[in-house]
Protein backbone atom coordinates (compact mmCIF):
# COMPACT_ATOMS: atom_id res chain seq x y z
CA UNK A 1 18.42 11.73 13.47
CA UNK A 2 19.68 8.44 13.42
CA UNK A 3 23.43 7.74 13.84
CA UNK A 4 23.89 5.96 10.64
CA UNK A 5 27.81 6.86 9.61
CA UNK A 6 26.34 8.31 6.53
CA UNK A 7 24.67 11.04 7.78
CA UNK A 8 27.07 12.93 9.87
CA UNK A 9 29.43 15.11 8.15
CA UNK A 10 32.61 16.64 10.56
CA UNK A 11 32.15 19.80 8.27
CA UNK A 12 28.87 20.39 9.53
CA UNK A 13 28.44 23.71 11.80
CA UNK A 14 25.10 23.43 13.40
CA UNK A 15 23.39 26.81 14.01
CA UNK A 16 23.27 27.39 17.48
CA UNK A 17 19.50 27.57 17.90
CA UNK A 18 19.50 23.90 16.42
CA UNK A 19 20.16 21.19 18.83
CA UNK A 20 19.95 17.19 17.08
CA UNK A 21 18.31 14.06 19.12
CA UNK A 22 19.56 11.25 18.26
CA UNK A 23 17.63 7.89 18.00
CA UNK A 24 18.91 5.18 19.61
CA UNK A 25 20.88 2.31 17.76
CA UNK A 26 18.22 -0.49 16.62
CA UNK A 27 15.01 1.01 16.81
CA UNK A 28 12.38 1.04 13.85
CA UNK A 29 9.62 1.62 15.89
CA UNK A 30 11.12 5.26 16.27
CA UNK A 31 12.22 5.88 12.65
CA UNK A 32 8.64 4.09 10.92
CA UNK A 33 10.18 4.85 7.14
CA UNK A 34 12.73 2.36 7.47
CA UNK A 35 9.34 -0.11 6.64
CA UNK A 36 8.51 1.63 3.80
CA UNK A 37 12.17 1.03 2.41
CA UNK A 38 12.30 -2.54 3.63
CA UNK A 39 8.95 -3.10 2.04
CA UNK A 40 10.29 -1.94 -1.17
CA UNK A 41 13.70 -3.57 -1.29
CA UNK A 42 11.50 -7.02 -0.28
CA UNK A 43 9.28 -6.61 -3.02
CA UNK A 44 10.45 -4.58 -5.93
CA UNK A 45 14.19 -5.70 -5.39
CA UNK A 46 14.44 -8.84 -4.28
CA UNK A 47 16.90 -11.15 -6.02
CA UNK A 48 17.05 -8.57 -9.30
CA UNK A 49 20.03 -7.26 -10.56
CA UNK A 50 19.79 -4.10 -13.43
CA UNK A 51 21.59 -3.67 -16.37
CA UNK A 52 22.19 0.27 -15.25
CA UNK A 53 20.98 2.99 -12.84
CA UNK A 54 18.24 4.44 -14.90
CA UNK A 55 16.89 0.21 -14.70
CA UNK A 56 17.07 1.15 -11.23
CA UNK A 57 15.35 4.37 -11.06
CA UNK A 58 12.41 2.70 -12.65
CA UNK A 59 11.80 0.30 -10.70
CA UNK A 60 11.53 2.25 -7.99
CA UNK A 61 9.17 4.37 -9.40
CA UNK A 62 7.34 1.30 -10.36
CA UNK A 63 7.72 0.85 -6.61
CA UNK A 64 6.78 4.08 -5.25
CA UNK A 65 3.80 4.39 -7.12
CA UNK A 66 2.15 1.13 -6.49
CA UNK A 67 2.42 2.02 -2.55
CA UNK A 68 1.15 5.26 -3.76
CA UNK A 69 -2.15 3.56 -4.63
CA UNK A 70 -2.48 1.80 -1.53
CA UNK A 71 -2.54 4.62 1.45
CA UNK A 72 -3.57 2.14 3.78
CA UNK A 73 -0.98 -0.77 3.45
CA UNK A 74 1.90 2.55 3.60
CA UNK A 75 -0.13 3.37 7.07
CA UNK A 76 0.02 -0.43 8.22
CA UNK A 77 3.72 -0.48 7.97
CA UNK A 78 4.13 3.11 9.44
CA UNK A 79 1.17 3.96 12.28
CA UNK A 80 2.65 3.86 15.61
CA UNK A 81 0.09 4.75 18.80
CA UNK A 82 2.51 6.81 20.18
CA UNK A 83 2.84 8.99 16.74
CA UNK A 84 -0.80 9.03 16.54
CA UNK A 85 -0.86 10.24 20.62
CA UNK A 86 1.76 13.03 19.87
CA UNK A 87 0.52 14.31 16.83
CA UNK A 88 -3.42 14.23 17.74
CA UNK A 89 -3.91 14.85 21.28
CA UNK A 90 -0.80 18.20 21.74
């Protein structure tokens, strides 16, 4: 988990057989969706501003579905040799 202020909750009761990791502060490398949503605030939001949330909603599916057609730019911006390691080689 990351340690964003937005996703911890006080009310939370963890169940005991569930322990979190944190990620450290400041590193992408670890957490490789944070490109994805970079990518698609760079180019489907960029200097826009929407007349509502459902303006909103639609461009991100515009969004979504354009790096949905391109498997290979999503796995530029997310491969990491280390992920590839873990998850290949156990």
């Amino acid at each position: 988990m990351d340690q964003a202020g937005w996703h911890s909750s006080r009310d939370l009761e963890m169940p005991p057989n569930i322990e979190p990791v944190y990620l450290p502060p400041h590193s992408p490398e670890l957490n490789p969706q944070e490109q994805v949503w970079d990518e698609l605030r760079e180019k489907f939001f960029g200097n826009m501003v929407f007349r509502s949330i459902d303006a909103v909603m639609d461009r991100l599916v515009e969004g979504l579905r354009c790096m949905e057609s391109s498997p290979l730019a999503v796995a530029s911006l997310t491969q990491r040799d280390w992920m590839y390691y873990t998850v290949f080689h156990l």
